[in-house]
Protein backbone atom coordinates (compact mmCIF):
# COMPACT_ATOMS: atom_id res chain seq x y z
CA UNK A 1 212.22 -151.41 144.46
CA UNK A 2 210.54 -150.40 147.96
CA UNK A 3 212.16 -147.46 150.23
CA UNK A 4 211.91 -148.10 153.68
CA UNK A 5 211.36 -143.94 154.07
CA UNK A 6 211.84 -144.34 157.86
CA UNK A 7 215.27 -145.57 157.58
CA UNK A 8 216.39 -143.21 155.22
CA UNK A 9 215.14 -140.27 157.34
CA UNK A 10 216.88 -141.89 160.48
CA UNK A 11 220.26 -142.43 159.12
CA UNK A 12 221.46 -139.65 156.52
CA UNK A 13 224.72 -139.93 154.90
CA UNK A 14 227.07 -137.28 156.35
CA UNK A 15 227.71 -134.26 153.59
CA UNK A 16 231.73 -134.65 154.09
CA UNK A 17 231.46 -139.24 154.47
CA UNK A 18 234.69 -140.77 155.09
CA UNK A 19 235.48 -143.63 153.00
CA UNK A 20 234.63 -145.49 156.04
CA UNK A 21 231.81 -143.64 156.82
CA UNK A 22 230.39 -144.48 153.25
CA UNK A 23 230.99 -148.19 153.38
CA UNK A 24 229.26 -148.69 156.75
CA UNK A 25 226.37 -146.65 155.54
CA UNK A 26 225.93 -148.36 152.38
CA UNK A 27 225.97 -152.04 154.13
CA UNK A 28 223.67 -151.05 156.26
CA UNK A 29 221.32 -149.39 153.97
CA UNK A 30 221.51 -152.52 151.79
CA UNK A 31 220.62 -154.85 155.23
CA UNK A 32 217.65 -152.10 156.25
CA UNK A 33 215.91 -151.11 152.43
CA UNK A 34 215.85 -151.99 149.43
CA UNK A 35 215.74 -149.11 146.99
CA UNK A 36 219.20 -149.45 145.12
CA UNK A 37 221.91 -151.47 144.36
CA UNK A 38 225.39 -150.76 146.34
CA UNK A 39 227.20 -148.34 143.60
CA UNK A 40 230.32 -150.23 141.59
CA UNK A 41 232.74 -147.58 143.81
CA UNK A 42 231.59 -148.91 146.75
CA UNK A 43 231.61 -152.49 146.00
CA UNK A 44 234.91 -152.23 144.56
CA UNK A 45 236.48 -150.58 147.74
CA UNK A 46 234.79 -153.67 149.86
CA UNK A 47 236.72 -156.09 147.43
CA UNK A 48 240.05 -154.13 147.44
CA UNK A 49 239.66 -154.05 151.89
CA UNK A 50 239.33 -158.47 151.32
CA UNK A 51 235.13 -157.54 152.45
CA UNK A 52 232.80 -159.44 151.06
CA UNK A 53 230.20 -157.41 148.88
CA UNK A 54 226.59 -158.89 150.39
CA UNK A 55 224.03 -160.26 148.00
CA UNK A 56 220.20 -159.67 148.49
CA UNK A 57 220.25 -163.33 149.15
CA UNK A 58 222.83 -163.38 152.37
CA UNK A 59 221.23 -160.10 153.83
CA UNK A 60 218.07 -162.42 154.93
């Protein structure tokens, strides 16, 4: 899978992430690059908040 490096420089993940913090980061890293899959903790908090975990497919 393809980094988008300039993205990932841009917008770190804070050392001490919130929950909240963590979820917003990882959406938007999955809208902005490619390189990995949102992790199973992740997704699962989404599902238990009634979110909608996105697909490669509805990021486009």
């Amino acid at each position: 899978m393809k980094i988008n490096k300039q993205w990932h420089e841009a917008h770190r993940m804070p050392r001490t992430a919130t929950m909240n913090e963590r979820l917003d980061w990882h959406l938007k890293h999955a809208a902005n690059c490619a390189c990995r899959d949102i992790p199973p903790s992740i997704k699962r908090e989404l599902e238990n908040r009634g979110l909608t975990v996105p697909t490669p497919r509805s990021l486009k």
